[in-house]
N, C-alpha and C. Protein backbone atom coordinates (compact mmCIF):
# COMPACT_ATOMS: atom_id res chain seq x y z
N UNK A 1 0.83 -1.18 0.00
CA UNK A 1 0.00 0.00 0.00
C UNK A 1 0.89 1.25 0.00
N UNK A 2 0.22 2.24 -1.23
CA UNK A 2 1.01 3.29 -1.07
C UNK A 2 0.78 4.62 0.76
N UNK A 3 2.12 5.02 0.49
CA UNK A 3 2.18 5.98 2.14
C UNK A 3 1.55 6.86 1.42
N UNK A 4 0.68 7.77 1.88
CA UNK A 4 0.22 9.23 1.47
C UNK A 4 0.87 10.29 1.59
N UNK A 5 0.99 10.95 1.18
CA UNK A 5 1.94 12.17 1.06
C UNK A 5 1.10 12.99 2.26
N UNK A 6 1.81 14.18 3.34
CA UNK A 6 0.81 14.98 4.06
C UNK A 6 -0.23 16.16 3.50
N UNK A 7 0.18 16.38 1.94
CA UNK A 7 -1.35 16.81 0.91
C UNK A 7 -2.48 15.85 0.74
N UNK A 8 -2.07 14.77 0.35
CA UNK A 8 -2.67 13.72 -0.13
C UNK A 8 -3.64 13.25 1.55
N UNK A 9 -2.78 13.10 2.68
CA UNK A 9 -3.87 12.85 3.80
C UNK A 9 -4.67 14.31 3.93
N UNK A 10 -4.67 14.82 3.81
CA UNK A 10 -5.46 16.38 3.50
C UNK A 10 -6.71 16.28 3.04
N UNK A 11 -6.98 15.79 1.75
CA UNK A 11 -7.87 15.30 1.08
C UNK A 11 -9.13 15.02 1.19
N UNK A 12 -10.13 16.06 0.88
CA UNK A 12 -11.67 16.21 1.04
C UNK A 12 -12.00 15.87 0.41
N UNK A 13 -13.11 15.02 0.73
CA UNK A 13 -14.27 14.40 -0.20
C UNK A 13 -15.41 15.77 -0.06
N UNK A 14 -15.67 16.60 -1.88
CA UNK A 14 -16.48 17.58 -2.02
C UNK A 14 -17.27 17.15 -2.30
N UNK A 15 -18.21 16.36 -1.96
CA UNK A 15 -19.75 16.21 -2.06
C UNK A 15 -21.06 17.02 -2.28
N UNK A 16 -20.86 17.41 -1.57
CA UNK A 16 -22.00 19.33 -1.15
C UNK A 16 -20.80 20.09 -1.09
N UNK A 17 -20.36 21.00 -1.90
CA UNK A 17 -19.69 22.38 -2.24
C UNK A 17 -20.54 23.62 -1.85
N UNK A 18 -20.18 24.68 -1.49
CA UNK A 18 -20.38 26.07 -1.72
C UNK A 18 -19.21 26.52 -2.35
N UNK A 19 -19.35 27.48 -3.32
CA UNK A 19 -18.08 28.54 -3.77
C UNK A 19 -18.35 29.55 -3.96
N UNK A 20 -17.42 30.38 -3.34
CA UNK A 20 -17.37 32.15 -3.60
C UNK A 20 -16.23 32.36 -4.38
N UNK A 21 -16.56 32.75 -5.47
CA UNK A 21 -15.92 32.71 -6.58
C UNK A 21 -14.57 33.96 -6.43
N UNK A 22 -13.41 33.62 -7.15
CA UNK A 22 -12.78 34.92 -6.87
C UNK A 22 -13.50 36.19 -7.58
N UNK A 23 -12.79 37.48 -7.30
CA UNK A 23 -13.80 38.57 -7.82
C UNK A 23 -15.16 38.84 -6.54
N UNK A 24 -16.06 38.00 -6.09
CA UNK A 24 -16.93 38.54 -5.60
C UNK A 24 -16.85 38.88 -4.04
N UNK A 25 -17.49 39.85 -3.59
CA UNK A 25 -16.91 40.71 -2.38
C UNK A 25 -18.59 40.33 -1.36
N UNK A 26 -18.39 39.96 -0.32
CA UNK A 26 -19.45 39.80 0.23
C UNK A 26 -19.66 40.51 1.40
N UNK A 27 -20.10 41.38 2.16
CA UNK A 27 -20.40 41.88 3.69
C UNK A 27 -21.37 42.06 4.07
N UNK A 28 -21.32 41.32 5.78
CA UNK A 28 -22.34 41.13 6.77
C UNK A 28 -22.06 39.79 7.17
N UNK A 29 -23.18 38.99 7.99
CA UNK A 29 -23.02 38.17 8.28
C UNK A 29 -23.06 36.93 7.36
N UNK A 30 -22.26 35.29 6.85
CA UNK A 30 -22.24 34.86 6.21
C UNK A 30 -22.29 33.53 7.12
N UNK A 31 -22.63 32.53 6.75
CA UNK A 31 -22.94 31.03 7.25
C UNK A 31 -22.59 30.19 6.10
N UNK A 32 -21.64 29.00 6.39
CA UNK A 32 -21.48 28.05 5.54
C UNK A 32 -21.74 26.81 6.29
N UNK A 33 -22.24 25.85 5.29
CA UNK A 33 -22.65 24.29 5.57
C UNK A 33 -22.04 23.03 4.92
N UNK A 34 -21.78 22.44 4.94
CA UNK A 34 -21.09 21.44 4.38
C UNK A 34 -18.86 21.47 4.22
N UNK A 35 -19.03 21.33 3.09
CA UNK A 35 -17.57 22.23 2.54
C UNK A 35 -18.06 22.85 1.51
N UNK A 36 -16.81 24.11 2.35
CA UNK A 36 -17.34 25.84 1.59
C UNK A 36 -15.74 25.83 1.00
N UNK A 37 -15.58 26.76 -0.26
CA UNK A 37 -14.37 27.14 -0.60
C UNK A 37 -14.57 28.58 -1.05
N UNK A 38 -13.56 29.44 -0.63
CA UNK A 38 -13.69 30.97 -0.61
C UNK A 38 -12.35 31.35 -1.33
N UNK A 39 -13.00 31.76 -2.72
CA UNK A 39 -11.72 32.43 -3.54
C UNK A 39 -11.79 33.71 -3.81
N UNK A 40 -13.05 34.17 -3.21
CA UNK A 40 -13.89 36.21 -3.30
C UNK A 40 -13.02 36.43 -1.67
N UNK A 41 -13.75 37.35 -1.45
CA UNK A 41 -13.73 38.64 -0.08
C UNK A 41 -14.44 38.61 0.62
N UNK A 42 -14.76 38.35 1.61
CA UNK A 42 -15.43 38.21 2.64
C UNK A 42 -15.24 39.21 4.00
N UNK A 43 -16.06 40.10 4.33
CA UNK A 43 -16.13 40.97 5.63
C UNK A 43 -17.23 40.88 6.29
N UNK A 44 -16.55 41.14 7.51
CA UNK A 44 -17.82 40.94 8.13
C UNK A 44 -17.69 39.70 9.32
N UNK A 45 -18.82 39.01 10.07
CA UNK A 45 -18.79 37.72 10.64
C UNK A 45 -18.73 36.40 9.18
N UNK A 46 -17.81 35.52 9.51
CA UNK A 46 -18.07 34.15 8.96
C UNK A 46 -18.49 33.19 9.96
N UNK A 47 -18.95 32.16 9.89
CA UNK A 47 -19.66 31.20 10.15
C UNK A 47 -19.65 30.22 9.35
N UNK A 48 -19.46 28.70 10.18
CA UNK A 48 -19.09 27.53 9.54
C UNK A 48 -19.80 26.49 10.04
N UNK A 49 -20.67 26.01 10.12
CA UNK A 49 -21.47 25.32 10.63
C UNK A 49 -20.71 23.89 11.51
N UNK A 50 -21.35 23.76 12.71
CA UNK A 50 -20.58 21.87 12.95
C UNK A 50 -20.80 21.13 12.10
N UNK A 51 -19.31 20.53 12.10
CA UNK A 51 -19.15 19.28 11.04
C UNK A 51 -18.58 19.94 9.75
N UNK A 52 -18.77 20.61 9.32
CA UNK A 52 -18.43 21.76 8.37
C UNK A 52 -17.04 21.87 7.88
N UNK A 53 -16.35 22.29 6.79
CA UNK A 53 -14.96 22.59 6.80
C UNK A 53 -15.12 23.54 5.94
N UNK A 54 -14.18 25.03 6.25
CA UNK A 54 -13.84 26.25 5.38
C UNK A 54 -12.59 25.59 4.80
N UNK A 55 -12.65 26.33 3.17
CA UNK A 55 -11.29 26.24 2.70
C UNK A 55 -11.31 27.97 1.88
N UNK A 56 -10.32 28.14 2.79
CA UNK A 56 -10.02 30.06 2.33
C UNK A 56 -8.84 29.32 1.13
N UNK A 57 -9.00 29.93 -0.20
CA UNK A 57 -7.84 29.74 -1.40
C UNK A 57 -6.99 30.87 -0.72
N UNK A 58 -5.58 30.59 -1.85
CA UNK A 58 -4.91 31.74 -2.23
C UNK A 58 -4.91 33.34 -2.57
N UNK A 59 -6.27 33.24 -3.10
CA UNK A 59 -7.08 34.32 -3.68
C UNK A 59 -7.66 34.70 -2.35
N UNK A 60 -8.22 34.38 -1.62
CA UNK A 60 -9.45 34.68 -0.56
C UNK A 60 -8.64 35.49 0.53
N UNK A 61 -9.56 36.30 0.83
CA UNK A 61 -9.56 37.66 1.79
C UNK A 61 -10.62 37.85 2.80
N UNK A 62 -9.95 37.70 3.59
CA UNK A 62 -11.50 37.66 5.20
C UNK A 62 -10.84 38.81 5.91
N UNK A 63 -11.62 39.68 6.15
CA UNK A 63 -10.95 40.80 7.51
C UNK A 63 -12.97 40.31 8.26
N UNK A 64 -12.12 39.77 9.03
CA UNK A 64 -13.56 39.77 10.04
C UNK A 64 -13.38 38.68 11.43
N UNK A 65 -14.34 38.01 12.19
CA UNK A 65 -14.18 37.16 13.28
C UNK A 65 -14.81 35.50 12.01
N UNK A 66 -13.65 34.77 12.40
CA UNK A 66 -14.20 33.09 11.75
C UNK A 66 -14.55 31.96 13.16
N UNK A 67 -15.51 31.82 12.64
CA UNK A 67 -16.14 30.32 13.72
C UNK A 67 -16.14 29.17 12.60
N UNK A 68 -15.48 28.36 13.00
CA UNK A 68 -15.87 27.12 12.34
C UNK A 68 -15.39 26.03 12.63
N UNK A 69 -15.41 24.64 12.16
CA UNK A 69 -15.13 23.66 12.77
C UNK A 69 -13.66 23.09 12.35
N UNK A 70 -14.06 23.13 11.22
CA UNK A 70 -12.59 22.94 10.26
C UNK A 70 -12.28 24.11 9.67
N UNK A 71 -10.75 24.18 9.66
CA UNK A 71 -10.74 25.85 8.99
C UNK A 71 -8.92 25.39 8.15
N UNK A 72 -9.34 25.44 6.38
CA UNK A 72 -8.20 25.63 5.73
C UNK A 72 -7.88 26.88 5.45
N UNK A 73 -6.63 27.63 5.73
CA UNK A 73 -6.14 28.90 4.97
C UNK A 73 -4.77 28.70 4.46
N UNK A 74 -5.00 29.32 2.88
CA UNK A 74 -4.52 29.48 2.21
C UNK A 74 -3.85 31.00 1.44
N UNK A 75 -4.89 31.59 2.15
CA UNK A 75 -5.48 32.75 2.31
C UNK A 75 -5.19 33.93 2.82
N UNK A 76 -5.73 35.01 3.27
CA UNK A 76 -5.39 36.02 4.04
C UNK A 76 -6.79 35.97 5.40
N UNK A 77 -6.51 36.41 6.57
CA UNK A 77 -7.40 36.64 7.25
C UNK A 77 -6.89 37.40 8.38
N UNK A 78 -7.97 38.37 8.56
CA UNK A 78 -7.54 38.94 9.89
C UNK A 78 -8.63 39.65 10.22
N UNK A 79 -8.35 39.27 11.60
CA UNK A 79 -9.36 38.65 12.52
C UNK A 79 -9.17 37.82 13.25
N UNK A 80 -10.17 37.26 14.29
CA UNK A 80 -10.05 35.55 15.01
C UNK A 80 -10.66 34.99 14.62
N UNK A 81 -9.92 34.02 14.88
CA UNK A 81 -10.65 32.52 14.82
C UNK A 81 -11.03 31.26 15.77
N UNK A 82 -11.85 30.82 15.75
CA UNK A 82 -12.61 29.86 16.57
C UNK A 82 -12.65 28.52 15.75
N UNK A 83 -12.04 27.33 15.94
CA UNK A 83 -12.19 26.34 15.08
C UNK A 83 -12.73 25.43 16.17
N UNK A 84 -14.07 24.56 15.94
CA UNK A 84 -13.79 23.43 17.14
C UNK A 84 -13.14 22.23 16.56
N UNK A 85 -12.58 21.72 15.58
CA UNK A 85 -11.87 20.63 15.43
C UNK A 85 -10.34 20.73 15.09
N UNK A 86 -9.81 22.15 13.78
CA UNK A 86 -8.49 22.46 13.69
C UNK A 86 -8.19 23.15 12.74
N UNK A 87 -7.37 23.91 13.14
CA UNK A 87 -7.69 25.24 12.31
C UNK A 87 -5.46 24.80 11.49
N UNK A 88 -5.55 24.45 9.76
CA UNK A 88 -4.40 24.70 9.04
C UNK A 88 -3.94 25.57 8.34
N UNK A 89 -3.02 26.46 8.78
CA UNK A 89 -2.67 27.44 8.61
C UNK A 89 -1.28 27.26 6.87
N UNK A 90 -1.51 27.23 5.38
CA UNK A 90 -0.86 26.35 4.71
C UNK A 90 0.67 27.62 4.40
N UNK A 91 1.65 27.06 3.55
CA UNK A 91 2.85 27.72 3.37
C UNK A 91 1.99 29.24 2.77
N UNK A 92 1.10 29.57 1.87
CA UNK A 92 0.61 30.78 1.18
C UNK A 92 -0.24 31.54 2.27
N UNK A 93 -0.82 30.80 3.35
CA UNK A 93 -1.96 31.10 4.77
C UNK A 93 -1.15 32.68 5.40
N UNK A 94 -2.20 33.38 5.61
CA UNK A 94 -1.55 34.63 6.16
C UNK A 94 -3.22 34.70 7.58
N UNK A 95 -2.24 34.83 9.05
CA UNK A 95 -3.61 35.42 9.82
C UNK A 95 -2.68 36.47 10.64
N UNK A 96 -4.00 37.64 10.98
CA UNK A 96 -3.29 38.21 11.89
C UNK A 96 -4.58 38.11 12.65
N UNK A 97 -4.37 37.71 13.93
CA UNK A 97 -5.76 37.84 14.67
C UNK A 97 -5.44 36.53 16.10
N UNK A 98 -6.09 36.53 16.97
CA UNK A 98 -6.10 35.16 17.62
C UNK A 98 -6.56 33.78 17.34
N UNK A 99 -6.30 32.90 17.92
CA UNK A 99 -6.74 31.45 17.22
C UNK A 99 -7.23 30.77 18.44
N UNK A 100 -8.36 30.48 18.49
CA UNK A 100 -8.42 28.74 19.18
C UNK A 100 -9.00 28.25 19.32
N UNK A 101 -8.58 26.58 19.29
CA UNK A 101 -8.37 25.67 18.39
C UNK A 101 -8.45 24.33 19.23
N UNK A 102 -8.50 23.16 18.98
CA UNK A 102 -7.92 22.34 19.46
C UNK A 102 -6.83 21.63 19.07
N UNK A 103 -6.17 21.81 17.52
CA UNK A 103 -5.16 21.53 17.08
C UNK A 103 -4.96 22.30 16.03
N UNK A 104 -4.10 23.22 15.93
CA UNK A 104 -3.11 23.75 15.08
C UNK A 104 -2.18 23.48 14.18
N UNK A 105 -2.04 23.64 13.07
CA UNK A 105 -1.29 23.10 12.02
C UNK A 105 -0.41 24.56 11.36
N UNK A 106 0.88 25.05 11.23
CA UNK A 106 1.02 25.75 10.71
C UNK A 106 2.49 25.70 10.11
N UNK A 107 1.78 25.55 8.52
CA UNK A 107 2.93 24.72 7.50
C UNK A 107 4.17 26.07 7.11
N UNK A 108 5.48 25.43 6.96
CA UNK A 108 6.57 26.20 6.60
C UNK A 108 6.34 26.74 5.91
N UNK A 109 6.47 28.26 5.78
CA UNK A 109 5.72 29.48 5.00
C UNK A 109 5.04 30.33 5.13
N UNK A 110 3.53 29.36 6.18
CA UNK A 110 2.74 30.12 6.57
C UNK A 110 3.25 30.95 7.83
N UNK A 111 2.34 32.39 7.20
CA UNK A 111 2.20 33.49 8.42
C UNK A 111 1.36 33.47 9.76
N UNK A 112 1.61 33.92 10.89
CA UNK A 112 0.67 33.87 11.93
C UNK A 112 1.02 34.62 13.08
N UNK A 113 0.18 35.97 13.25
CA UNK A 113 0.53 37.25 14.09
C UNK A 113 -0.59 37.01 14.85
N UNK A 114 -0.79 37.05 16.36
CA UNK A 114 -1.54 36.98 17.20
C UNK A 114 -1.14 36.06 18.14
N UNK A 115 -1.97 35.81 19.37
CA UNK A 115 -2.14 34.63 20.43
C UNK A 115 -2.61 33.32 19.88
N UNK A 116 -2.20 32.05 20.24
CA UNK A 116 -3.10 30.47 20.08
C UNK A 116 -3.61 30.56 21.75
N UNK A 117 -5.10 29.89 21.89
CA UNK A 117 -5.12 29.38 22.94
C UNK A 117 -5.74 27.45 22.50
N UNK A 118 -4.66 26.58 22.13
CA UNK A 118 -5.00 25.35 22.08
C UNK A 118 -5.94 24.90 23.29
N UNK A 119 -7.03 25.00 23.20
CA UNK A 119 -8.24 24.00 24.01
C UNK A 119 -9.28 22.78 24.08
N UNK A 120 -9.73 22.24 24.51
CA UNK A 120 -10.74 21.18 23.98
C UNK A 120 -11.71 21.86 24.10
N UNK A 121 -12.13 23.20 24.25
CA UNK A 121 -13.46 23.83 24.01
C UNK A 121 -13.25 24.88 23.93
N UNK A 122 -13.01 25.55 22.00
CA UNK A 122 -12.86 26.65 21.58
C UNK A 122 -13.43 27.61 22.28
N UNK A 123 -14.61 27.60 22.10
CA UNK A 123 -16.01 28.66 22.31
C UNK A 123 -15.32 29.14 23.47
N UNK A 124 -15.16 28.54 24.63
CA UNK A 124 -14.85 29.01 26.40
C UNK A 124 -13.84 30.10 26.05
């Protein structure tokens, strides 16, 4: 059996998609369900539903507060973040803001200005 590469264990099954396309700019409050992928702008509150996973692209721009369960950045964000399962921060990932999390990932490259508070109960 082949070993997986640590991209390759990464690997989402997109079943139910949302996409915010690059180009489009969204503000206010926003809610995602399933797996969401964000290649637009986003201000404002995000929201990620339980069970849920964000994937911020390369392209994607959040200045606001993120809740969610799973949280990929690739991205820019600033703001905090609230993940309840784990928030990966990738080599292109830029946050400035606080994090926490129950596990943290933050790959050679990636940026990250603020506090972690690693917990088993983000929200607190």
């Amino acid at each position: 059996m082949k070993k997986k590469t640590p991209k390759e264990a990464l690997t989402v099954n997109e079943a139910a998609i949302n996409v915010v396309a690059e180009g489009t700019r969204i503000e206010g409050k926003v809610t995602f369900d399933h797996i969401s992928r964000v290649h637009g702008t986003l201000i404002g509150q995000v929201h990620a539903k339980e069970g849920s996973t964000l994937i911020l692209s390369e392209s994607s721009m959040v200045e606001g507060d993120i809740s969610a369960d799973t949280l990929f950045v690739d991205g820019y964000v600033h703001g905090d973040i609230s993940a309840n399962t784990q928030v990966v921060i990738s080599r292109t990932g830029r946050v400035v803001g606080n994090i926490r999390t129950k596990s943290l990932k933050l790959e050679f490259g990636g940026y990250f200005e603020g506090s972690c508070a690693a917990t088993s109960s983000p929200s607190a």
